[in-house]
Protein backbone atom coordinates (compact mmCIF):
# COMPACT_ATOMS: atom_id res chain seq x y z
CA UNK A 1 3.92 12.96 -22.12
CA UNK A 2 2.51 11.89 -18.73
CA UNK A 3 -0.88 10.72 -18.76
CA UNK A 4 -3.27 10.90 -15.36
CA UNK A 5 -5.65 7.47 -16.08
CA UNK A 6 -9.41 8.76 -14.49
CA UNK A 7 -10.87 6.93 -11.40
CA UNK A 8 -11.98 3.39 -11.65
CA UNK A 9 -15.86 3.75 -12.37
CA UNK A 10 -17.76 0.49 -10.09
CA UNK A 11 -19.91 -0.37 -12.91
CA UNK A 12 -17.20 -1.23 -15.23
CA UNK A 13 -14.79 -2.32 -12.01
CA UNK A 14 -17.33 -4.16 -9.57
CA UNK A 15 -19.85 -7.58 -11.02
CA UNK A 16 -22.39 -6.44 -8.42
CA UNK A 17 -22.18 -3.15 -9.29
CA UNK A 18 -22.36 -3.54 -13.31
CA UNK A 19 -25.41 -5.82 -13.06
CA UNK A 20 -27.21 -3.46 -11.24
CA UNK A 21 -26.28 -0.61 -13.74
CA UNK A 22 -28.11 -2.34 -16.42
CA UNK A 23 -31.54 -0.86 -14.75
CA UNK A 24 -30.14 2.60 -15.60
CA UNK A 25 -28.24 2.36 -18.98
CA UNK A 26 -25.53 0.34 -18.04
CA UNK A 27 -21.42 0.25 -16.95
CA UNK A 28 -20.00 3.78 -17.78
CA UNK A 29 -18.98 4.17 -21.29
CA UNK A 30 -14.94 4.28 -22.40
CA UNK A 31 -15.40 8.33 -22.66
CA UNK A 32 -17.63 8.89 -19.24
CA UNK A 33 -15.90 11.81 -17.67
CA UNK A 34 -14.30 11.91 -13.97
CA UNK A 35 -16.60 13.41 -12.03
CA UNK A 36 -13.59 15.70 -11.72
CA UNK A 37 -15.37 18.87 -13.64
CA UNK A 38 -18.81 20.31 -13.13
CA UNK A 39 -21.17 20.61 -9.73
CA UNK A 40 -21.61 16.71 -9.25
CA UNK A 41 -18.03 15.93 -8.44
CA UNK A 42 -17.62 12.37 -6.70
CA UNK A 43 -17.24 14.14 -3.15
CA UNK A 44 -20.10 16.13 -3.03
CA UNK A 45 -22.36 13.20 -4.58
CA UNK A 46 -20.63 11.02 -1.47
CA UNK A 47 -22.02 13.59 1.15
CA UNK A 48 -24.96 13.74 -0.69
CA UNK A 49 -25.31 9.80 0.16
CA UNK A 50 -24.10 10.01 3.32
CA UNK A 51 -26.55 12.50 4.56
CA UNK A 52 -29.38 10.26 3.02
CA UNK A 53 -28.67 7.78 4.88
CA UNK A 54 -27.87 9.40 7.66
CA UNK A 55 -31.33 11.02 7.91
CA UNK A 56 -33.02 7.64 7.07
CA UNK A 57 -31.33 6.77 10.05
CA UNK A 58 -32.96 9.05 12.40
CA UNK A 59 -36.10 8.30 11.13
CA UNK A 60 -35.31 4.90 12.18
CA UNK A 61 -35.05 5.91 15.40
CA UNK A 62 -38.26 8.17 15.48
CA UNK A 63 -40.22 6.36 17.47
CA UNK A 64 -37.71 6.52 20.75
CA UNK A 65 -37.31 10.18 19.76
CA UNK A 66 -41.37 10.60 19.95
CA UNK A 67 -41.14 9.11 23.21
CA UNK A 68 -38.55 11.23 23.85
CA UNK A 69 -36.30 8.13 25.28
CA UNK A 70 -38.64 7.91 28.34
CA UNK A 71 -41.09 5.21 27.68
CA UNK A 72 -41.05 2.46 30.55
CA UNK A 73 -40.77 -1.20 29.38
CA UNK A 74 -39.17 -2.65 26.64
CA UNK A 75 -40.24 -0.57 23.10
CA UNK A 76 -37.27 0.22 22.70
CA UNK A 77 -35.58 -2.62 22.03
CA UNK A 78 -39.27 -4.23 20.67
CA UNK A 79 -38.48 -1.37 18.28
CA UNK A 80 -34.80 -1.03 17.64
CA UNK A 81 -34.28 2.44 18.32
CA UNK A 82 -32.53 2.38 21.34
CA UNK A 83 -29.46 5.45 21.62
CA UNK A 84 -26.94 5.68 25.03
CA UNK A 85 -27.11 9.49 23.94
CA UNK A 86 -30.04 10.44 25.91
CA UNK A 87 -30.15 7.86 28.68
CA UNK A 88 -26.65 9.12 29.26
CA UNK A 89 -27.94 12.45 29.57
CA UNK A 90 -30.40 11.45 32.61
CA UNK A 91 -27.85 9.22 34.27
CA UNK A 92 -24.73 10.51 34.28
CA UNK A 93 -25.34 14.33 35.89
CA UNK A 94 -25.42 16.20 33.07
CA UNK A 95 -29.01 17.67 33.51
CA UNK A 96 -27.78 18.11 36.75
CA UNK A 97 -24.43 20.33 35.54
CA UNK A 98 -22.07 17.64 36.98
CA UNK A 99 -18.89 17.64 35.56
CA UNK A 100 -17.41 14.21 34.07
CA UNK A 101 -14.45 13.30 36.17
CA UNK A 102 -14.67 15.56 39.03
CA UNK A 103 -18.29 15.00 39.66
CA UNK A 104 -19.27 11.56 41.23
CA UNK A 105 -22.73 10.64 40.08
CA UNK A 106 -25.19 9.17 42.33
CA UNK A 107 -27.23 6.17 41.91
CA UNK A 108 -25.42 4.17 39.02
CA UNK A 109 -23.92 1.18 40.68
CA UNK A 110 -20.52 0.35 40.71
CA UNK A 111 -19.60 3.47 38.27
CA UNK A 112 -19.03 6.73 40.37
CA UNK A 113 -17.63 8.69 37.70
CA UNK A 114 -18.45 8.86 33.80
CA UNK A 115 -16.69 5.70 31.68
CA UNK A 116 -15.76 7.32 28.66
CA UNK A 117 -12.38 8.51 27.71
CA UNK A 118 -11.84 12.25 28.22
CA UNK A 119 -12.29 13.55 24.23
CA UNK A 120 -15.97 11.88 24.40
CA UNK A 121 -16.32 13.50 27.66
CA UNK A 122 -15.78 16.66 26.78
CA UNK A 123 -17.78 16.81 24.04
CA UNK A 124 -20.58 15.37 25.96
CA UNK A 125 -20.01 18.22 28.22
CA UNK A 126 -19.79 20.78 25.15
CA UNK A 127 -23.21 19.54 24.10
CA UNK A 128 -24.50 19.44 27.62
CA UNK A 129 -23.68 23.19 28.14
CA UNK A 130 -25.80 24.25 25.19
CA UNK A 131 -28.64 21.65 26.00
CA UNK A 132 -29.34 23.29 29.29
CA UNK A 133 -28.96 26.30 27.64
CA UNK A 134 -31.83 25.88 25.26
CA UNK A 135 -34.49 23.32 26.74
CA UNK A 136 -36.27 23.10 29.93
CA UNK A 137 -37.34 19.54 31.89
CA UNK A 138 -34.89 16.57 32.21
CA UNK A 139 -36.62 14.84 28.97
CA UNK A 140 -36.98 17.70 26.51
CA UNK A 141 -32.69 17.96 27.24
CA UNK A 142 -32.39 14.91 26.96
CA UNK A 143 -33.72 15.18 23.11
CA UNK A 144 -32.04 18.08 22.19
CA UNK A 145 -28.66 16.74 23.66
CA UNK A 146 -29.33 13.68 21.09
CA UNK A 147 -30.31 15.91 18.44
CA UNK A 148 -27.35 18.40 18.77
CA UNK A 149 -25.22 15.18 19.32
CA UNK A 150 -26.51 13.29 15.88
CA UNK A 151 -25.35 16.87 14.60
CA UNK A 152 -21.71 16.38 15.41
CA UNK A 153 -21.96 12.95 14.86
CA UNK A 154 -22.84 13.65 10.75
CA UNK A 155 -20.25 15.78 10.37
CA UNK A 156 -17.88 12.95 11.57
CA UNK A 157 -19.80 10.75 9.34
CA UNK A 158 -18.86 13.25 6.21
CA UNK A 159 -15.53 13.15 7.30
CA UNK A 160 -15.17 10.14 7.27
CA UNK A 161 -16.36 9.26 3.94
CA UNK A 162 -14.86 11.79 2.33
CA UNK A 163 -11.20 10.70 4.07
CA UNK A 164 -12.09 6.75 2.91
CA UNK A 165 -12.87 8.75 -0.77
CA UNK A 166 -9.23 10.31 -0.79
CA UNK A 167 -7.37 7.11 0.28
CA UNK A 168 -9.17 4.61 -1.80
CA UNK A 169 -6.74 6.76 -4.53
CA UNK A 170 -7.72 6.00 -8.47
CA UNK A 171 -11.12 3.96 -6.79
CA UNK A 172 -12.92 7.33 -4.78
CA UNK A 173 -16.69 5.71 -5.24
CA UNK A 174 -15.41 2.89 -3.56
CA UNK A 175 -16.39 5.91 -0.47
CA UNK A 176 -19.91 4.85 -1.35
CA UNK A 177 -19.95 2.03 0.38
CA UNK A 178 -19.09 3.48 3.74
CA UNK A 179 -21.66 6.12 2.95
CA UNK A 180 -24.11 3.87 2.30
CA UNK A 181 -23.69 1.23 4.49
CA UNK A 182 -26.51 -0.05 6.16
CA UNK A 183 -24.34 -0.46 9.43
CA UNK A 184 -24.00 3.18 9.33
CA UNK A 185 -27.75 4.27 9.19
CA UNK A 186 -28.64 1.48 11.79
CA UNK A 187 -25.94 2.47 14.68
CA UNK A 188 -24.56 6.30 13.73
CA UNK A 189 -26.33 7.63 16.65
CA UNK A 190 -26.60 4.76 19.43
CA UNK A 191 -22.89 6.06 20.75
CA UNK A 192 -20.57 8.36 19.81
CA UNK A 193 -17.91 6.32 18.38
CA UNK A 194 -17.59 7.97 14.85
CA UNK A 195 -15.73 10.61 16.65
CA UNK A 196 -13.00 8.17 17.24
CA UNK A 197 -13.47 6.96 13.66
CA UNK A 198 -13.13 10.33 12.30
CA UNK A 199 -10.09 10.97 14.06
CA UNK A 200 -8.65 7.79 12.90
CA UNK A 201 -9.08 7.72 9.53
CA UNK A 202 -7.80 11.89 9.30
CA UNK A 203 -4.74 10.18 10.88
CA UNK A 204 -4.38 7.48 8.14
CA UNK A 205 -5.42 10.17 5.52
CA UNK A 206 -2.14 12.35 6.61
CA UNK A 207 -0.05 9.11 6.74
CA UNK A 208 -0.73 8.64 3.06
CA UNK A 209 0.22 11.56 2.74
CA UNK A 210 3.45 11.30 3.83
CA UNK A 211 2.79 13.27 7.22
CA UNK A 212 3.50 10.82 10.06
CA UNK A 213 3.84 12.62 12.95
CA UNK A 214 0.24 14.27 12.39
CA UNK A 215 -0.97 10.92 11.39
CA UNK A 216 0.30 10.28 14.66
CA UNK A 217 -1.37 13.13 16.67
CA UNK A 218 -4.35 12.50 14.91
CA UNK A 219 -4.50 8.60 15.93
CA UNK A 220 -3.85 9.64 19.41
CA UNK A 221 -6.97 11.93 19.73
CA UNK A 222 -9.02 9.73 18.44
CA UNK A 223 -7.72 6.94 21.45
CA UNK A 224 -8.70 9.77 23.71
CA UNK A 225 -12.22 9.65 22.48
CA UNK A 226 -12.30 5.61 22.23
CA UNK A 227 -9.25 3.73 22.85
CA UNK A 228 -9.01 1.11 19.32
CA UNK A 229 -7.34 3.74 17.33
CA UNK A 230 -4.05 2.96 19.29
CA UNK A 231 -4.37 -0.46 17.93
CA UNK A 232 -3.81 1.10 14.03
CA UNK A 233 -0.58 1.25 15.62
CA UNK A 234 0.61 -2.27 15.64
CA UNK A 235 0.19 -3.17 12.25
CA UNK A 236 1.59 -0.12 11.05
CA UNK A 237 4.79 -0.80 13.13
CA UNK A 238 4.89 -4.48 10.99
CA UNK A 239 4.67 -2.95 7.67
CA UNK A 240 7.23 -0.46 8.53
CA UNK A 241 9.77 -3.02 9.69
CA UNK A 242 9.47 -5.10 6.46
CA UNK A 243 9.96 -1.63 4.20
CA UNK A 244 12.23 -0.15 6.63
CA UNK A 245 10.60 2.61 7.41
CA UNK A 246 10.91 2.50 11.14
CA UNK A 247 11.74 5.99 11.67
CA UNK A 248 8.46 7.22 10.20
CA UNK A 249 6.88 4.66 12.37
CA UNK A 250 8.72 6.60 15.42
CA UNK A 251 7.42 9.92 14.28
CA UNK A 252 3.98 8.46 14.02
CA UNK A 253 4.31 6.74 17.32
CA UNK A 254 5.23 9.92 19.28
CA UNK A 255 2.63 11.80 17.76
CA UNK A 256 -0.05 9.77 19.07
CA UNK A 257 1.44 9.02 22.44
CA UNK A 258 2.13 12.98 22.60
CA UNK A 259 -1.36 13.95 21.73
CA UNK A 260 -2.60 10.97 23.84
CA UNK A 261 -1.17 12.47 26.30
CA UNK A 262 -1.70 16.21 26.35
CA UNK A 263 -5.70 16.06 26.16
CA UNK A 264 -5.52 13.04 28.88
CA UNK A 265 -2.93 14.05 31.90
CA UNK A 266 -4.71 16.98 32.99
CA UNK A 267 -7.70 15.21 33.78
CA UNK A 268 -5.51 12.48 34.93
CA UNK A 269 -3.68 14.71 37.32
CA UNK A 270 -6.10 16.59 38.61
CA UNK A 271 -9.45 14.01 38.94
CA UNK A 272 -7.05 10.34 39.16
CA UNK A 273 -10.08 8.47 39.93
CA UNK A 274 -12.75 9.90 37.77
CA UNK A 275 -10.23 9.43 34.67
CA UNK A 276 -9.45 6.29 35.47
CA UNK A 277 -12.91 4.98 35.74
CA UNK A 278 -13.10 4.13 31.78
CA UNK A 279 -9.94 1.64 32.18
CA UNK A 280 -11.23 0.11 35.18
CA UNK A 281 -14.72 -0.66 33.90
CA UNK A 282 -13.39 -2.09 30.88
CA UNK A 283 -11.09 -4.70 32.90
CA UNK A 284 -13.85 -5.33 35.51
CA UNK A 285 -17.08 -5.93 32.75
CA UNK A 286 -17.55 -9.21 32.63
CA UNK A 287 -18.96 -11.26 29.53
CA UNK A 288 -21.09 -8.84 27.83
CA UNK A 289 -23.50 -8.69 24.71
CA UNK A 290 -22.14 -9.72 21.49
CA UNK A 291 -19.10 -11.97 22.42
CA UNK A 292 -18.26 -15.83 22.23
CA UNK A 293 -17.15 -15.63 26.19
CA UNK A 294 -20.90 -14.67 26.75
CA UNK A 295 -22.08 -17.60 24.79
CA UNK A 296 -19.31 -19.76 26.91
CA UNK A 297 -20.88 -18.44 30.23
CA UNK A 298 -24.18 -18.73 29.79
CA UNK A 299 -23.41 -22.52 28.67
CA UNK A 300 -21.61 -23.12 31.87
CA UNK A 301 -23.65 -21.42 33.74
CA UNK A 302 -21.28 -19.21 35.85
CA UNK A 303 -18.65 -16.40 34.85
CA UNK A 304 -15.55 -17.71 33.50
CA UNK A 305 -12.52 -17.71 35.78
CA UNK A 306 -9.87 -15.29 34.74
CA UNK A 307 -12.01 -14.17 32.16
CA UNK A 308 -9.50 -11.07 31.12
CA UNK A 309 -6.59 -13.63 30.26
CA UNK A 310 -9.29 -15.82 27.20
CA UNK A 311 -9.73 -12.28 25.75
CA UNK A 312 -5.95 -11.09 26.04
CA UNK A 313 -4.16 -14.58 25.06
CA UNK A 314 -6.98 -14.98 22.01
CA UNK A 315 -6.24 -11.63 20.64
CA UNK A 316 -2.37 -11.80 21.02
CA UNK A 317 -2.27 -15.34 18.92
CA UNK A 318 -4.30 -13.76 16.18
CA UNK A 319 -2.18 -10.69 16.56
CA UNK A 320 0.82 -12.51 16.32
CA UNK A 321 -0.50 -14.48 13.11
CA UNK A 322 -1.60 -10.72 11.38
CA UNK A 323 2.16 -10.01 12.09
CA UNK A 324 3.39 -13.36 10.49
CA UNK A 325 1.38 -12.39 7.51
CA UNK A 326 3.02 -8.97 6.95
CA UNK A 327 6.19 -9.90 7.32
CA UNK A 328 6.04 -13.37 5.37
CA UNK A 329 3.30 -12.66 2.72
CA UNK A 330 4.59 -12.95 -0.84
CA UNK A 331 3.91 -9.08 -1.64
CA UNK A 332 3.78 -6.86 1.55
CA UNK A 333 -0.02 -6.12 2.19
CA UNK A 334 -1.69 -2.87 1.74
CA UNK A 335 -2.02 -1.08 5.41
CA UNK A 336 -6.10 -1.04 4.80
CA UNK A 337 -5.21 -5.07 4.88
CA UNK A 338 -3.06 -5.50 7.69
CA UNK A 339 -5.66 -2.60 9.81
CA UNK A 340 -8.99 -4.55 8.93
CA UNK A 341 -7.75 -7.86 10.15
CA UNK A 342 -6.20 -5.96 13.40
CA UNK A 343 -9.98 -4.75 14.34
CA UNK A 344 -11.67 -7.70 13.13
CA UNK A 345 -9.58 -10.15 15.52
CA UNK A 346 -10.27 -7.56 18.51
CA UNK A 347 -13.83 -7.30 18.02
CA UNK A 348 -14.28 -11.12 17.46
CA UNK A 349 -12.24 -11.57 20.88
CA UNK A 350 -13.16 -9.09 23.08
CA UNK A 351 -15.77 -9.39 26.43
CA UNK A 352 -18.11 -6.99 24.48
CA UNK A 353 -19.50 -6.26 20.59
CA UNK A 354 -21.63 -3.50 21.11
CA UNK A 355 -23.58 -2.84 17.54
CA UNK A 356 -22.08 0.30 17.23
CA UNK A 357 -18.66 -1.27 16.61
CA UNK A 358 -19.21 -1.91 13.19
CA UNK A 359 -18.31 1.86 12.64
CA UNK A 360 -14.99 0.70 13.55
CA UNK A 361 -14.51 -1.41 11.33
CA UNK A 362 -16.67 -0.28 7.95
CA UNK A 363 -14.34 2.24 6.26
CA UNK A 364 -11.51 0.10 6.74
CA UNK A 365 -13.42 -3.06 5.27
CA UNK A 366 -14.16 -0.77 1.99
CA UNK A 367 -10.39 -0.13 1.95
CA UNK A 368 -9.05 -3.24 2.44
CA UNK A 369 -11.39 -5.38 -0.02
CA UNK A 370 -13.25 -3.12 -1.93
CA UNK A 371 -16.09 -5.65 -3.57
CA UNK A 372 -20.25 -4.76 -2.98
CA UNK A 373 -20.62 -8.50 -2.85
CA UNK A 374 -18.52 -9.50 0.50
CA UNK A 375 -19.33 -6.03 1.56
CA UNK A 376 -22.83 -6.32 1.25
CA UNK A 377 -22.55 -10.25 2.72
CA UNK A 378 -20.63 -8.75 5.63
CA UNK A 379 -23.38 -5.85 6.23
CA UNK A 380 -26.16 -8.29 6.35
CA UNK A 381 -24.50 -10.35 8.77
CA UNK A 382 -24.16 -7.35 11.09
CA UNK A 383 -27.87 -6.10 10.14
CA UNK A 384 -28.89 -9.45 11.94
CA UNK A 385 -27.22 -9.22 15.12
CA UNK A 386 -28.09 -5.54 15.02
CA UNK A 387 -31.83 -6.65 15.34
CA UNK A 388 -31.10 -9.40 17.44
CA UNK A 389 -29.52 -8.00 20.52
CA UNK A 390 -32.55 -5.59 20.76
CA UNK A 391 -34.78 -8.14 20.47
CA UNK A 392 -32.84 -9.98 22.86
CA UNK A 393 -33.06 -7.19 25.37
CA UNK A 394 -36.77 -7.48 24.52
CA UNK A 395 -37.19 -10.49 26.78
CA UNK A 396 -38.17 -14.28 25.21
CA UNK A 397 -41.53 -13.40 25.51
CA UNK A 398 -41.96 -10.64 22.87
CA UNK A 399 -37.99 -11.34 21.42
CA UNK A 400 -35.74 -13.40 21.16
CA UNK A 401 -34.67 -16.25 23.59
CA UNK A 402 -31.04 -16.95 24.83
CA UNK A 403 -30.37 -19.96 22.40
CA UNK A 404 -31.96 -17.39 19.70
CA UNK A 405 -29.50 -14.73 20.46
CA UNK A 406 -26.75 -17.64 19.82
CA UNK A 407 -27.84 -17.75 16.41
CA UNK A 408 -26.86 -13.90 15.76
CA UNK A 409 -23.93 -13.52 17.71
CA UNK A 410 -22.64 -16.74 15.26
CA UNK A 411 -23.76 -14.74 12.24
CA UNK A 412 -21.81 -11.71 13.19
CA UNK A 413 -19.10 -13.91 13.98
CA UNK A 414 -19.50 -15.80 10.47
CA UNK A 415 -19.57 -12.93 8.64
CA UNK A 416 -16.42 -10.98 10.02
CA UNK A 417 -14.85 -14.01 9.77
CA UNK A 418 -15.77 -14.56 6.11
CA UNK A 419 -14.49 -10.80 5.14
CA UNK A 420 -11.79 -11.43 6.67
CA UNK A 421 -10.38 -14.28 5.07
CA UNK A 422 -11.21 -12.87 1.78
CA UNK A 423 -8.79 -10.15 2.62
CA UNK A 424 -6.42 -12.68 3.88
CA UNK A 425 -6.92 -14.64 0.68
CA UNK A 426 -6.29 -11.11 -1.41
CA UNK A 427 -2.89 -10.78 0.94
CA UNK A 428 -1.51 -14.88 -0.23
CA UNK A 429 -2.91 -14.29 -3.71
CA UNK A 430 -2.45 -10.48 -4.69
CA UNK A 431 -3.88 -10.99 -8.55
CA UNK A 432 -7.30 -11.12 -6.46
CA UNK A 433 -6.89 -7.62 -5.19
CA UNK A 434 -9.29 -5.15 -6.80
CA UNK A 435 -6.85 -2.53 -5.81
CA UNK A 436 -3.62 -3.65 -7.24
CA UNK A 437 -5.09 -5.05 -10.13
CA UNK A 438 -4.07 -1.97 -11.97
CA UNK A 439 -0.71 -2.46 -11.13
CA UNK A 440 -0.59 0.17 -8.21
CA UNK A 441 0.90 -0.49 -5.27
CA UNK A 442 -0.75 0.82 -1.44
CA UNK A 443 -2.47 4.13 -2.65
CA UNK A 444 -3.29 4.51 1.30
CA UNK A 445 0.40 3.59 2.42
CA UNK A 446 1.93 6.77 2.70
CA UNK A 447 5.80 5.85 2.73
CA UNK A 448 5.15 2.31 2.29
CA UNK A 449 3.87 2.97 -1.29
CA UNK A 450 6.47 1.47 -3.94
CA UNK A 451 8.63 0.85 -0.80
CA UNK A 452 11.12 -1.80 -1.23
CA UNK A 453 11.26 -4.89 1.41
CA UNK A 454 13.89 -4.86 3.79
CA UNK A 455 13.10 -7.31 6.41
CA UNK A 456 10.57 -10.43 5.00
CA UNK A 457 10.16 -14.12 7.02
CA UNK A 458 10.22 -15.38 3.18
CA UNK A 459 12.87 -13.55 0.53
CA UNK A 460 10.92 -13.60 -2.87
CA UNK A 461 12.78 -10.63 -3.94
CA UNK A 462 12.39 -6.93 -4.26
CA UNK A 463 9.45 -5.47 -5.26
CA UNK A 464 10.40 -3.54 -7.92
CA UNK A 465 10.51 -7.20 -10.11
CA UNK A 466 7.47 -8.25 -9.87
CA UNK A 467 3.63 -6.68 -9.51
CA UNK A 468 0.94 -8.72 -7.97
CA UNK A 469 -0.28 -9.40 -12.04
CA UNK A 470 3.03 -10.38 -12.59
CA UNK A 471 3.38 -7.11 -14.78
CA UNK A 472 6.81 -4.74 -13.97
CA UNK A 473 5.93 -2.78 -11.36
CA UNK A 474 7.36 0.99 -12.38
CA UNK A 475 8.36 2.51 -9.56
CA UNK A 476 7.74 5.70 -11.89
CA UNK A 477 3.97 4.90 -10.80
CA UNK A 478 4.36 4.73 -7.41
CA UNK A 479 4.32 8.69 -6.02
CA UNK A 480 3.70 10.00 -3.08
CA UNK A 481 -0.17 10.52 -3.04
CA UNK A 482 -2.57 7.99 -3.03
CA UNK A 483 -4.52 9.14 -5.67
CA UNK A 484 -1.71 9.62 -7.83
CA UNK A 485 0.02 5.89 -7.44
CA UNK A 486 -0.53 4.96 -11.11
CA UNK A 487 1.18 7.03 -14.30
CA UNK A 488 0.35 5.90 -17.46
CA UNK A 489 3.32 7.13 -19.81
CA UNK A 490 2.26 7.54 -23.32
CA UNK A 491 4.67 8.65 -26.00
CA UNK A 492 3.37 11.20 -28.87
């Protein structure tokens, strides 16, 4: 008889976890039940969380929203509440019914045309419609466009939880930590890139599930709403050549480049300049808030020279090295692995590191090393930057000064850094991953699950002999869904 084991339970699975349990009866007991029966199931408890902190999250913002965005000076950023939703409102036509692309707008500087990639445009555009619809004067829109906005934006934020809850497999509360995360209730609303992280992690969610070409199509929309998803892409090829899989990675690729495509050439075609105003601003920003190359320039004194190339040749070391690692690690890495280091070494390397970015990279931190305690070290980092670019923007008089702002771009820096050898560590050492500790294999890795090696810079063998305990791995236990990676067989 074939035996279904129940989801890992955090207080019996996680130290940080268990020790805080003991304030409420302590770890779950051998005969707890799933969560699978009855109203409370571990999904709707995860929205419930999610919307928590969601709403604590515009209340952190109330007191721009009182102000309705529109307060001169620098309270804002004094008091941390600062959103692009509703300045973008005022300043990029859409009180005035401009459309994005077609439209120039006046007054803005160098940028003529809106710099967002065309899925975030047309959803500001959506939202725009019904905002001029339902309020009258330029600041009472701009309000409800951030309130209808923070709308959309929860429902990527459920989404997204509840995706990171069906990929985490035999661990779903390990979902709780993206729901809870103080990165999300601090910078949900400043942009709208959880529309991109949505999209992405629906696409991973249907590659574990074995569908790649709608992983694929899925990956692409969300680069057409903010371009990092097309860099899931890379690592996924590496894992694919070691198992072999390349033709899945095919199907995947044309999916997204398909998809990419559809929602982007008819704004391409028709407005060339408006559309291409998102690629061009991103090559021609220069060292921006949150980087090392802004720390570099304001040392020297002067922009770098070439500064696109320091970015670029940085990144493609460390992306080389990520690829090194899949293909020569003892055990081929989870994809959650090889996908959190991708993002890390772009954000640490690129001209910007807006605090919205740590969307990016949350659900795929819980998935690659899910433990509360690097988590939680990791969050804190970014809670510190988070406050310190505002306060930054502030001025030195009532913030923070330059040298100041150092400090907490190094602590973001530190603490990326830090999660991400810990996952690299997991990768070298597989006995220290939580999520193979079982004996399970890449609950999230769609095809690659219980795949055998077929290309590997170091032959240890196939790996069907050994598990990362050093246990048999059964292939019998590796299936096609993520949640259902591990059989137990029990004879009766």
């Amino acid at each position: 008889m074939v035996m279904r084991p129940g989801p890992v339970f955090p207080s019996r699975d996680d130290p940080v976890v268990a020790a805080a349990s003991e304030g409420v009866g302590g770890p779950a007991g051998a005969h707890a039940r799933s969560g699978g029966r009855g109203w409370w199931t571990p999904a709707r408890v995860l929205i419930a969380m999610v919307i928590t902190v969601f709403a604590l999250g515009i209340a952190q913002k109330s007191y721009c929203h009182a102000d309705q965005w529109a307060r001169p000076g620098n309270a804002q950023y004094i008091h941390a509440c600062y959103s692009d939703i509703p300045h973008l409102f005022r300043e990029r036509g859409f009180n005035d019914g401009l459309l994005p692309y077609f439209d120039r707008i006046a007054d803005t500087g160098n940028i003529q045309y809106l710099e967002y990639p065309v899925v975030t445009g047309a959803v500001m555009q959506a939202v725009a419609v019904l905002t001029r619809a339902g309020a009258q004067g330029v600041h009472e829109r701009a309000v409800l466009f951030y309130d209808i906005t923070a709308v959309i934006l929860l429902l990527c934020a459920v989404v997204s939880v509840l995706a990171v809850m069906k990929l985490s497999g035999r661990r779903p509360w390990d979902a709780a930590m993206v729901a809870l995360a103080p990165g999300l209730l601090l910078a949900a609303t400043i942009n709208w890139d959880l529309i991109a992280v949505a999209f992405s992690l629906l696409g991973l969610l249907a590659w574990s599930r074995r569908h790649p070409i709608l992983a694929g199509v899925l990956i692409g929309l969300g680069a057409a709403a903010k371009f990092y998803p097309m860099l899931l892409l890379g690592p996924l090829l590496v894992l694919c050549l070691r198992a072999g899989r390349l033709r899945e990675f095919g199907q995947a690729l044309l999916g997204a480049t398909t998809a990419w495509a559809v929602v982007n050439l008819p704004v391409m075609l028709l407005a060339p300049q408006g559309w291409l105003t998102f690629y061009k601003f991103s090559f021609d920003r220069g060292e921006d808030y949150g980087s090392i190359w802004l720390i570099l320039m304001q040392t020297a004194g002067h922009r770098l020279p070439a500064l696109n190339l320091f970015p670029a040749a940085t990144l493609l070391l460390l992306c080389a090295t990520i690829a090194v690692l899949g293909l020569a690690a003892p055990r081929r890495p989870r994809l959650a692995q090889l996908l959190f280091l991708m993002l890390a070494a772009f954000v640490l390397t690129n001209k910007v590191y807006s605090p919205q970015y740590v969307l990016w990279l949350i659900p795929l931190a819980v998935l690659a090393r899910p433990r509360w305690r690097d988590f939680l070290i990791w969050q804190a980092c970014e809670v510190v930057y988070f406050f310190g670019v505002w306060l930054y923007l502030a001025g030195a008089d009532r913030g923070l000064s330059m040298q100041a702002y150092w400090v907490t771009i190094g602590v973001h820096v530190v603490g990326t850094a830090y999660l991400a050898a810990m996952v690299v560590r997991d990768i070298l050492r597989p006995e220290h991953d939580p999520v193979r500790a079982d004996g399970s294999d890449d609950p999230s890795g769609g095809v690659l699950d219980g795949a055998d090696d077929v290309l590997s810079l170091i032959q240890r063998g196939r790996i069907g002999e050994l598990s990362a305990v050093g246990a048999p791995f059964d292939r019998t236990r590796a299936t096609t869904g993520g949640s259902r990676a591990l059989r137990c067989r029990r004879d009766r």
